[in-house]
N, C-alpha and C. Protein backbone atom coordinates (compact mmCIF):
# COMPACT_ATOMS: atom_id res chain seq x y z
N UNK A 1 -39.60 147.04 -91.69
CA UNK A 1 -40.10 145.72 -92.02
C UNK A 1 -41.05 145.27 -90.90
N UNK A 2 -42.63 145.00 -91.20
CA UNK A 2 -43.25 144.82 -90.30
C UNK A 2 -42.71 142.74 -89.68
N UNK A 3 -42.88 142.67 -90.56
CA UNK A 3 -42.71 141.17 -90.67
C UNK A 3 -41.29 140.45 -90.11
N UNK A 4 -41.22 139.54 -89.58
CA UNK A 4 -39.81 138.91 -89.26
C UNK A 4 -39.67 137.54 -88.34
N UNK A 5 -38.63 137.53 -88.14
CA UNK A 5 -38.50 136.52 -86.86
C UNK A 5 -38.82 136.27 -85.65
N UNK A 6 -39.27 137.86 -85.27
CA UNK A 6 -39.75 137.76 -84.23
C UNK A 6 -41.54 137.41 -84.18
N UNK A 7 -42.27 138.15 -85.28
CA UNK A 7 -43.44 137.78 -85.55
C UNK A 7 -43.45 136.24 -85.71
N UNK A 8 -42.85 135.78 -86.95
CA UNK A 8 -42.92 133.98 -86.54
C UNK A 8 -42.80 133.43 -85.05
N UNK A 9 -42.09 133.71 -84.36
CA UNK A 9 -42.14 133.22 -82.98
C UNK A 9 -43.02 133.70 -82.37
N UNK A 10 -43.89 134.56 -82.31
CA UNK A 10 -45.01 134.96 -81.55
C UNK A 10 -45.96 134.41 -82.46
N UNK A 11 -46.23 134.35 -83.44
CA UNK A 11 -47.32 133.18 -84.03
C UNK A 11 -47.28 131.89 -83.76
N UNK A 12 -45.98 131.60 -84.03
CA UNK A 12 -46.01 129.72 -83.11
C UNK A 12 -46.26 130.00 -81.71
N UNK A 13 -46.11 130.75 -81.04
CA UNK A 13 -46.46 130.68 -79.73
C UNK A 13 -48.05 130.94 -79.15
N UNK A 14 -48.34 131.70 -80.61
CA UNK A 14 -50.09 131.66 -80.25
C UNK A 14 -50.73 130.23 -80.64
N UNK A 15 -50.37 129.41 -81.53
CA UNK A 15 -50.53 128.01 -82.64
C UNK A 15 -50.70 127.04 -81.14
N UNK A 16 -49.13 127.41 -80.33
CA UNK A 16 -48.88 126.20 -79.56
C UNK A 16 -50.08 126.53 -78.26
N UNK A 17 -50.46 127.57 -78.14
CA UNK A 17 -51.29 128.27 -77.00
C UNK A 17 -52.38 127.34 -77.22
N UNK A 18 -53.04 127.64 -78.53
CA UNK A 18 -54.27 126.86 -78.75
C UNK A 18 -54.37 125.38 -79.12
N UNK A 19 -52.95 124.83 -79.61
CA UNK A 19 -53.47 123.63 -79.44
C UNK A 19 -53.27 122.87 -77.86
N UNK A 20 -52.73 123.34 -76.69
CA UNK A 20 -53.09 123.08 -75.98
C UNK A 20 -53.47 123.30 -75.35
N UNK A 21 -54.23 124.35 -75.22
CA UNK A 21 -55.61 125.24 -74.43
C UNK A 21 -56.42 124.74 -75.23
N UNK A 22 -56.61 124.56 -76.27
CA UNK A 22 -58.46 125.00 -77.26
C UNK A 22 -59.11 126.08 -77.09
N UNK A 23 -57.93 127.18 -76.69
CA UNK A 23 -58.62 127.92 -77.10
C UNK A 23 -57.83 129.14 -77.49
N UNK A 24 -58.56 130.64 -77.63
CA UNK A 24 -57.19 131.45 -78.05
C UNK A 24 -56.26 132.10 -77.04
N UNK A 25 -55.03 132.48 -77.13
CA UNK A 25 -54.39 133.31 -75.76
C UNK A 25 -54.96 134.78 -75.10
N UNK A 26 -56.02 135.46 -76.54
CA UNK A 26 -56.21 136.74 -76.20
C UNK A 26 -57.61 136.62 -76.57
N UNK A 27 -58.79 136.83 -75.59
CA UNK A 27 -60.21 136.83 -76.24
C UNK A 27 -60.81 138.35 -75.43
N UNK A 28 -61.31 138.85 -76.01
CA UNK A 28 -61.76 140.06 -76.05
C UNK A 28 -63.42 140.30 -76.99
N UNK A 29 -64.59 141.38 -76.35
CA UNK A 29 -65.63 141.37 -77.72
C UNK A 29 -65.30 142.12 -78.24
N UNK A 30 -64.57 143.18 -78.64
CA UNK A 30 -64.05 143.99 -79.67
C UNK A 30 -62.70 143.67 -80.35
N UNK A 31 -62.71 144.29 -81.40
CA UNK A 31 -60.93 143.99 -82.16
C UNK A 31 -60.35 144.79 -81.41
N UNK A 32 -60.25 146.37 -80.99
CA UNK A 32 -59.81 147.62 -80.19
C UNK A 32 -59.27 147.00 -78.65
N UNK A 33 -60.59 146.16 -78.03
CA UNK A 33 -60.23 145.59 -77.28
C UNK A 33 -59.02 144.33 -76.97
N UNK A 34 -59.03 143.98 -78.23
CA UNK A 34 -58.48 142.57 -78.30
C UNK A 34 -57.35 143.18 -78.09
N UNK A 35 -56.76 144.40 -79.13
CA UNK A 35 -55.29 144.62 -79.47
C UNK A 35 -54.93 145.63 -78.05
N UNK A 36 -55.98 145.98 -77.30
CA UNK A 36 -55.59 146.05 -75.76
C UNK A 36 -54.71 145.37 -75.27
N UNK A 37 -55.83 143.87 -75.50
CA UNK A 37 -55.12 142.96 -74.22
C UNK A 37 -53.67 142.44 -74.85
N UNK A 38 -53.63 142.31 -76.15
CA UNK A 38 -52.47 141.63 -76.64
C UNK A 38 -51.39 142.82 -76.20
N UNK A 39 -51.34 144.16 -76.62
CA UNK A 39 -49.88 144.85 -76.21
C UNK A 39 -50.15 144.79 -74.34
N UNK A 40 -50.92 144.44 -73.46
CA UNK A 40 -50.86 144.48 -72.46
C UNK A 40 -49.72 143.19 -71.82
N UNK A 41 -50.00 142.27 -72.57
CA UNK A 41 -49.87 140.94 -72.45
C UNK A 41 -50.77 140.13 -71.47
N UNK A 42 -52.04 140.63 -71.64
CA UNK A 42 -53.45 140.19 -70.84
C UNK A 42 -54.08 138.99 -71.45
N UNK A 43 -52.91 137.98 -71.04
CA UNK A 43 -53.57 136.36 -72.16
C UNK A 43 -54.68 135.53 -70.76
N UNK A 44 -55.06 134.83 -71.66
CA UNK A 44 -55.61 134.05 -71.01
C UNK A 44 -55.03 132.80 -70.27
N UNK A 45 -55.10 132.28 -69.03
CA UNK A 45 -54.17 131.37 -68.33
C UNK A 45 -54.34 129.97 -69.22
N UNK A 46 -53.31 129.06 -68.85
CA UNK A 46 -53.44 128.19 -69.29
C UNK A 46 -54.18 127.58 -68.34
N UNK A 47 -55.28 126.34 -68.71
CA UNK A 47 -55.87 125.79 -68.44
C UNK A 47 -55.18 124.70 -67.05
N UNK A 48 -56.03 124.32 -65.98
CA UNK A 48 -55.13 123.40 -64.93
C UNK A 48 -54.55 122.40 -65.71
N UNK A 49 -55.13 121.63 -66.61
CA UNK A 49 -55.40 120.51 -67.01
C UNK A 49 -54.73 120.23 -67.94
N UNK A 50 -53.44 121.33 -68.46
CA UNK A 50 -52.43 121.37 -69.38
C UNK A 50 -51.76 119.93 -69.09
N UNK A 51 -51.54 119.28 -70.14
CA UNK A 51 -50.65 117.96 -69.71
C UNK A 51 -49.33 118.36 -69.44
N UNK A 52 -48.99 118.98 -68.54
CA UNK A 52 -47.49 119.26 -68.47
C UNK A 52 -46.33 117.87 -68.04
N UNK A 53 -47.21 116.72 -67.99
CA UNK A 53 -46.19 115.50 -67.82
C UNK A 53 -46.02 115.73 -69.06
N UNK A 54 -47.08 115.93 -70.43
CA UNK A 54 -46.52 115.51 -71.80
C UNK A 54 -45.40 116.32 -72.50
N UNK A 55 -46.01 117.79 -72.37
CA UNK A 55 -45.05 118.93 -72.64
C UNK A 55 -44.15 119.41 -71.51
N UNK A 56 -43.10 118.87 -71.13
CA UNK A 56 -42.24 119.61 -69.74
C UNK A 56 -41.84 120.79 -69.97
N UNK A 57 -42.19 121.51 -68.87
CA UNK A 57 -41.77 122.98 -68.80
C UNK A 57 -42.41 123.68 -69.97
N UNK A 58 -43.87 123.50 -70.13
CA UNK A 58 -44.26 124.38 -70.68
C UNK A 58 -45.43 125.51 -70.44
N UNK A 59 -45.74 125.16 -69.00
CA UNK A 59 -46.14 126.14 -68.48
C UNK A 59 -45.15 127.47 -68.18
N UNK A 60 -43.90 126.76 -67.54
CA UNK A 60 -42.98 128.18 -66.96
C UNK A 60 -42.34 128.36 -68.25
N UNK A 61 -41.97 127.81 -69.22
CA UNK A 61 -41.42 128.54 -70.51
C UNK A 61 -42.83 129.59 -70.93
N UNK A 62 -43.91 129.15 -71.19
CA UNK A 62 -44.58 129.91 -71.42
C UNK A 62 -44.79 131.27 -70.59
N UNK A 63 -44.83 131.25 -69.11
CA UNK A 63 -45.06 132.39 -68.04
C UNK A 63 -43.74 133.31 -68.38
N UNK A 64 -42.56 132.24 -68.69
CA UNK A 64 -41.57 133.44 -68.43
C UNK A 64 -40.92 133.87 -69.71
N UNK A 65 -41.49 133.20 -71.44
CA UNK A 65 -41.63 134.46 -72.46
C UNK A 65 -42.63 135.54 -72.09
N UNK A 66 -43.95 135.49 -71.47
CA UNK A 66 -45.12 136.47 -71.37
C UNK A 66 -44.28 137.26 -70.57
N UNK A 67 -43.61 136.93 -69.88
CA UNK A 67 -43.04 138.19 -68.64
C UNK A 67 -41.95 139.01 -69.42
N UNK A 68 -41.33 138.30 -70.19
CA UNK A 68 -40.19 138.98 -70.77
C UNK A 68 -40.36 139.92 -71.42
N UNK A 69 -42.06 139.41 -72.58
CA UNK A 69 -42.10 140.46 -73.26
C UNK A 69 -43.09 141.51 -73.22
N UNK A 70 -43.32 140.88 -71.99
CA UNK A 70 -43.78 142.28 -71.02
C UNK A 70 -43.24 143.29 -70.93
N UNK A 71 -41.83 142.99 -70.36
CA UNK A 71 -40.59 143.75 -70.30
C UNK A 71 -40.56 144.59 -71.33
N UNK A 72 -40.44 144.43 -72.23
CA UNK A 72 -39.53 144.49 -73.36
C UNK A 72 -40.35 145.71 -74.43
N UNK A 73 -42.40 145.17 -73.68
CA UNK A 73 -42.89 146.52 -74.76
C UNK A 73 -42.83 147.72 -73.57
N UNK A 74 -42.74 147.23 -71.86
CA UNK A 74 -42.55 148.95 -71.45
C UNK A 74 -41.72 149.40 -71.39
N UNK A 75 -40.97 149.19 -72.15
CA UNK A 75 -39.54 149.90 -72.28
C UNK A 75 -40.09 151.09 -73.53
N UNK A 76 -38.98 152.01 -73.34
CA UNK A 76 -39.08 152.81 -74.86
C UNK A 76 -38.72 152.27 -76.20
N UNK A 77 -39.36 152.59 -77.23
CA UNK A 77 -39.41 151.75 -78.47
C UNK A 77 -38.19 151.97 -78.85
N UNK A 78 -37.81 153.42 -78.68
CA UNK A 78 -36.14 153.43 -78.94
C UNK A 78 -35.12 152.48 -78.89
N UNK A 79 -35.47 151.93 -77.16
CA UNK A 79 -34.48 151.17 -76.40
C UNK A 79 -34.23 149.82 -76.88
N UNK A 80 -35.67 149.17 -77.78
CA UNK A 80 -36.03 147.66 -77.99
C UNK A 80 -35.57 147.50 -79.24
N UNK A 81 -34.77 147.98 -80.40
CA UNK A 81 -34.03 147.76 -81.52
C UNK A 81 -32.50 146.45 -80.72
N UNK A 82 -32.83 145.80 -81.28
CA UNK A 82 -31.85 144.74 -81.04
C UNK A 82 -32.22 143.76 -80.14
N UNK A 83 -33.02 143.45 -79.12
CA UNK A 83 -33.74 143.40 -78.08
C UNK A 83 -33.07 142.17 -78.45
């Protein structure tokens, strides 16, 4: 099943990226390239200017899903069933 729960949560997390960046998490000039940076987890920073009084903790919630699932693709694909 390509599709699931985990894809929904990584789409809201790209949704929430851009509406408070304006812009996207992964920009690249090629598609080849793009899907580089995305399994790399080579996003783009959030902006200084993030209102983080408005959204709390959403810079380090954000830094520390990117790190996790960092983790999680260099592992062996074997290993990440249940993750």
């Amino acid at each position: 099943m390509p599709y699931g729960p985990a894809s929904d949560v990584w789409a809201l997390g790209v949704l929430l990226f851009q509406m408070v960046a304006f812009k996207y998490p992964f920009e690249a000039p090629t598609l080849p390239a793009l899907a580089l940076k995305t399994v790399a987890c080579d996003h783009c920073p959030l902006p200084p200017e993030t209102p983080a009084a408005v959204l709390p903790g959403l810079r380090e919630a954000h830094n520390t899903n990117v790190q996790a699932q960092g983790r999680r693709r260099r592992r062996d694909p074997a290993q990440r069933v249940g993750q």
